[in-house]
Protein backbone atom coordinates (compact mmCIF):
# COMPACT_ATOMS: atom_id res chain seq x y z
CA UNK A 1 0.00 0.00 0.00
CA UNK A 2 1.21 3.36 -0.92
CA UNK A 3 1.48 5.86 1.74
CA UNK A 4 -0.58 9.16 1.35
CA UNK A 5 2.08 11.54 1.18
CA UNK A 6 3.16 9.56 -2.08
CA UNK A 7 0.07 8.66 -3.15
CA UNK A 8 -0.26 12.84 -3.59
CA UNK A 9 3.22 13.15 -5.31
CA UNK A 10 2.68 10.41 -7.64
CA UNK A 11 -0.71 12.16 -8.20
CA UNK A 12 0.75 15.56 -9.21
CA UNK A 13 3.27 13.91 -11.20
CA UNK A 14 0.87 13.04 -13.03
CA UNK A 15 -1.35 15.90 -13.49
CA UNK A 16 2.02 18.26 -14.23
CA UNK A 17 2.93 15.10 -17.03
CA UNK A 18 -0.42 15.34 -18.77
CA UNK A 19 -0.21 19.15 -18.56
CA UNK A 20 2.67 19.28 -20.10
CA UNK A 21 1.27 17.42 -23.16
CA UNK A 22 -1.36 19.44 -23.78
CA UNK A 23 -1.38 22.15 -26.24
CA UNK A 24 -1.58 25.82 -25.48
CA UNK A 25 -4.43 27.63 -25.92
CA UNK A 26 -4.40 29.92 -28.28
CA UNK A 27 -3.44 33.74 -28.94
CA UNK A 28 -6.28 35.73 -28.41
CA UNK A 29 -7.63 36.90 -31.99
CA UNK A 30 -6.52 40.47 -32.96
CA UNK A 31 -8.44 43.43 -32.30
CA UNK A 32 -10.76 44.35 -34.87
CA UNK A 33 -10.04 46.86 -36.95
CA UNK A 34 -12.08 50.15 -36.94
CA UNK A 35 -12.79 52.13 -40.28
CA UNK A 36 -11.84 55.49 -39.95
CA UNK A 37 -13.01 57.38 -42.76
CA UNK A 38 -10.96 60.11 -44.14
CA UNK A 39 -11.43 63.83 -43.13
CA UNK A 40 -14.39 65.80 -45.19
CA UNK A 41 -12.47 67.64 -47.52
CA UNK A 42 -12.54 71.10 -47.50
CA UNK A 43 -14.76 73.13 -49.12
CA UNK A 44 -14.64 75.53 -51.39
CA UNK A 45 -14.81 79.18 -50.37
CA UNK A 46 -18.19 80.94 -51.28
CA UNK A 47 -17.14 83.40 -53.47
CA UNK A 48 -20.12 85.77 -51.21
CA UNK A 49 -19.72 86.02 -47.31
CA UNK A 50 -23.33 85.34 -45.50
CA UNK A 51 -25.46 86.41 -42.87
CA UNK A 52 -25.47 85.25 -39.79
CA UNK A 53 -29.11 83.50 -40.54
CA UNK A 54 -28.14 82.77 -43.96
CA UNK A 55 -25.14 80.55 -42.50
CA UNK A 56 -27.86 79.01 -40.85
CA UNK A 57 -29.88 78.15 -43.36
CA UNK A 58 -27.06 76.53 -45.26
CA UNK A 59 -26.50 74.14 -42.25
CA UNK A 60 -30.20 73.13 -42.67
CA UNK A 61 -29.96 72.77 -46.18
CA UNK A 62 -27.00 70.46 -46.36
CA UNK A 63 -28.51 68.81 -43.12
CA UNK A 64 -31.96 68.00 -45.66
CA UNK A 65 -29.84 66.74 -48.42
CA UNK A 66 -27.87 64.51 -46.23
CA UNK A 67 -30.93 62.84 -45.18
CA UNK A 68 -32.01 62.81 -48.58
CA UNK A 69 -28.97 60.83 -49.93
CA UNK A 70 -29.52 58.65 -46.57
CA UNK A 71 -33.63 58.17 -47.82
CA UNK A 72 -32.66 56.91 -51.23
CA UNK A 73 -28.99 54.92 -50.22
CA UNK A 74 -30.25 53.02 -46.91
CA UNK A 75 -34.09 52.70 -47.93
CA UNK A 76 -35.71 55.32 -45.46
CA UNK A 77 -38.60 57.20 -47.55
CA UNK A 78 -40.25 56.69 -44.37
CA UNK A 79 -38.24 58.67 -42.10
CA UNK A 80 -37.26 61.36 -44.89
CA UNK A 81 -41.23 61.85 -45.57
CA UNK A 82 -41.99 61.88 -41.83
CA UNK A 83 -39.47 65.08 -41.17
CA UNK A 84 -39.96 66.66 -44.19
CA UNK A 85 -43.87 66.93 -43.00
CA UNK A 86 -42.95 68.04 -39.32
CA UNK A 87 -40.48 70.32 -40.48
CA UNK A 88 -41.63 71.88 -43.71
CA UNK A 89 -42.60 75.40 -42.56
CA UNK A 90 -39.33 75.88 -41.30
CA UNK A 91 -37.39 74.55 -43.96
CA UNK A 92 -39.60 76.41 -46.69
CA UNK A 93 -38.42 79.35 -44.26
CA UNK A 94 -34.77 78.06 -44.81
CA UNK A 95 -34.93 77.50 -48.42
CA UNK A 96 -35.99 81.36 -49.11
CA UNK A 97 -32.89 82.65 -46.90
CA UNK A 98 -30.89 80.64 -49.28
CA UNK A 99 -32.55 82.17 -52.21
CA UNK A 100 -31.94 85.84 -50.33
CA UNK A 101 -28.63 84.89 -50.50
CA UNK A 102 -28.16 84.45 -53.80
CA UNK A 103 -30.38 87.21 -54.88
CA UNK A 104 -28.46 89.14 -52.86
CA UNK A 105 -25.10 88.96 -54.29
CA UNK A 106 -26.45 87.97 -57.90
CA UNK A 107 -29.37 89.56 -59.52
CA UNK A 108 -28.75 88.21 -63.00
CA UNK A 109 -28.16 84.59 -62.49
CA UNK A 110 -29.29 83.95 -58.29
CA UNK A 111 -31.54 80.86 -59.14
CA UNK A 112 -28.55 79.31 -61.19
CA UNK A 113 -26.02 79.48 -58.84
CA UNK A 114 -29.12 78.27 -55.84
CA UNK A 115 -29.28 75.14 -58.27
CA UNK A 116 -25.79 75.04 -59.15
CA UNK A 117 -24.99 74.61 -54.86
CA UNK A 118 -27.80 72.14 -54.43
CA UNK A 119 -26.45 69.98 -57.51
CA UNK A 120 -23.09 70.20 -55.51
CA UNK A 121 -24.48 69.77 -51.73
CA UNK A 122 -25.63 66.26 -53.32
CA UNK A 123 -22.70 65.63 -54.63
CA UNK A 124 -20.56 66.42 -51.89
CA UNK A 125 -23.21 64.29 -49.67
CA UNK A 126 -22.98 60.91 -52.34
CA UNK A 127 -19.40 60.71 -52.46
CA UNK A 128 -19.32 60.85 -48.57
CA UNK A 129 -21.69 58.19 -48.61
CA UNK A 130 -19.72 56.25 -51.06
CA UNK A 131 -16.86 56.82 -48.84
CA UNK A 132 -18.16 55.30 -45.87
CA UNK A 133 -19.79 52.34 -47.53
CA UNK A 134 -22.20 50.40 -44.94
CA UNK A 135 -21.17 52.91 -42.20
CA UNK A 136 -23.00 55.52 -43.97
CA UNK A 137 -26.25 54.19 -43.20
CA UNK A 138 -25.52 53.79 -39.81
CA UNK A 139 -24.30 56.83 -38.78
CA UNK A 140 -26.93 58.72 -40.83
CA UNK A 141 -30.17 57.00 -39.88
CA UNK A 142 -30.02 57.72 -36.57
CA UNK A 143 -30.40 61.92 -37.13
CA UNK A 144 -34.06 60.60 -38.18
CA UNK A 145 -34.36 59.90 -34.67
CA UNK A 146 -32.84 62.25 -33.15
CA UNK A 147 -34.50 65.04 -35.24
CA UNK A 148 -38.14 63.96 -35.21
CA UNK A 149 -37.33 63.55 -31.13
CA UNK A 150 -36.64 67.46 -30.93
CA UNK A 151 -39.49 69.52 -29.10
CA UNK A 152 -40.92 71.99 -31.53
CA UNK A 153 -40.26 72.16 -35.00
CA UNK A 154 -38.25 75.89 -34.61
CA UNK A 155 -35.44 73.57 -32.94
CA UNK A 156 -34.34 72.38 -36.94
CA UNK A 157 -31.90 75.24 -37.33
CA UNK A 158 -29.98 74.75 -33.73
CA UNK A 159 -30.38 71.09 -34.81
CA UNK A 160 -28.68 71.88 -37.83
CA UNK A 161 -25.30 73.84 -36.95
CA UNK A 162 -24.96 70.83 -34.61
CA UNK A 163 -24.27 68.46 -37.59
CA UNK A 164 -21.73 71.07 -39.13
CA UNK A 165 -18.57 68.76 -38.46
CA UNK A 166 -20.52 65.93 -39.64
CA UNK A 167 -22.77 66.71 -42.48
CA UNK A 168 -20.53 67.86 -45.83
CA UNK A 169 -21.09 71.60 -47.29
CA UNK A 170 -21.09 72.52 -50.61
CA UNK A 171 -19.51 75.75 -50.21
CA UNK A 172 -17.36 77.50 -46.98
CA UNK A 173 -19.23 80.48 -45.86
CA UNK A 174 -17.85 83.70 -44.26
CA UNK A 175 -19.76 86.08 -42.00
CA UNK A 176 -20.59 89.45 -43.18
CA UNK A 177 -18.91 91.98 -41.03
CA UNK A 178 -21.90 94.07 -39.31
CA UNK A 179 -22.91 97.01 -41.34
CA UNK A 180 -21.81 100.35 -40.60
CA UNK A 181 -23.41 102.16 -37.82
CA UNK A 182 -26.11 104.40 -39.36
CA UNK A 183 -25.11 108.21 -39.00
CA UNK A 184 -26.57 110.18 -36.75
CA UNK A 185 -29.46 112.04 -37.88
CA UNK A 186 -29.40 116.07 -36.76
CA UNK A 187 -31.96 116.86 -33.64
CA UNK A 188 -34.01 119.33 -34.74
CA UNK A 189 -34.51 122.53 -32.52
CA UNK A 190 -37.29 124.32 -32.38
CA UNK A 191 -37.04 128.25 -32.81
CA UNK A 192 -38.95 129.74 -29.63
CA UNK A 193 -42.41 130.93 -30.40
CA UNK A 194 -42.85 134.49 -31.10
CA UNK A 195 -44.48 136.77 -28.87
CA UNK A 196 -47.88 138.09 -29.90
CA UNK A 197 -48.37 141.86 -29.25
């Protein structure tokens, strides 16, 4: 009879011997890698600074054709319909600050160059979308949410300058320095009445 002491030994012998044998587990898999797109690149400079409401109402209007290009690339008519109808008296309120702009600065041809920026604000927003592939959809649908969760309708243009960083522009906008103050008009004194005799 073995005694117990060796009984253990001869047991852990064992256990380290067919421990030995066995294989290693294996190396943990890599870490996934994370798509990064590139940067937006940079637009080009608006050959017209803006207002400070007009700068507005571009965010708004490359906001709408972002989610436009997301309505037609990731199959939400739904969505796009469904803000377009909470938020259409502000963005037809948008829309005709854009056209003041470019009345503004171009008498002659104003509604050419409007459709001249929309046709690049689309483009601008497809090859983004091209760029990011499936991620495109995901980072985009979400806004949906997030806009038709706002309070009020009037919160679409703070909504908007939020998504600057995000959403691509068609054009870089200045601000307009402040117009000069107005001059001074002359007070007017009034001769003293004459004296009746």
């Amino acid at each position: 009879m073995m005694r117990p002491a060796l009984a253990t030994t001869a047991v852990l012998s064992l256990v380290a011997l067919l421990t030995a044998c066995a294989e290693p587990p294996p190396p943990p898999p890599p870490p996934q890698a994370i798509y990064v797109p590139p940067p937006l690149p940079e637009p080009p400079t608006a050959p017209w600074c803006a207002r400070p409401a007009e700068i507005t109402a571009f965010s708004v209007a490359a906001l709408k054709s972002d989610l436009m290009v997301a309505a037609v690339s990731c199959q939400a008519d739904a969505k796009y319909n469904a803000f377009v109808t909470r938020y259409r008296p502000s963005l037809v309120a948008q829309e005709k600050l854009v056209e003041t702009y470019f009345n503004r600065n171009d008498k002659q041809r104003w509604q050419q160059e409007r459709d001249d920026y929309i046709t690049q604000l689309a483009n601008a927003q497809s090859q983004r979308a091209m760029v990011l592939g499936s991620q495109f959809c995901e980072r985009t649908l979400g806004q949906f949410d997030e806009l038709l969760a706002l309070s009020k309708p009037e919160d679409l243009p703070g909504f908007a300058e939020t998504k600057t960083q995000s959403v691509p522009q068609a054009m870089k906008f200045s601000e307009c320095p402040p117009p000069p103050p107005a001059p001074a008009k002359p007070v007017a004194h009034k001769a003293p009445a004459k004296k009746q005799s």
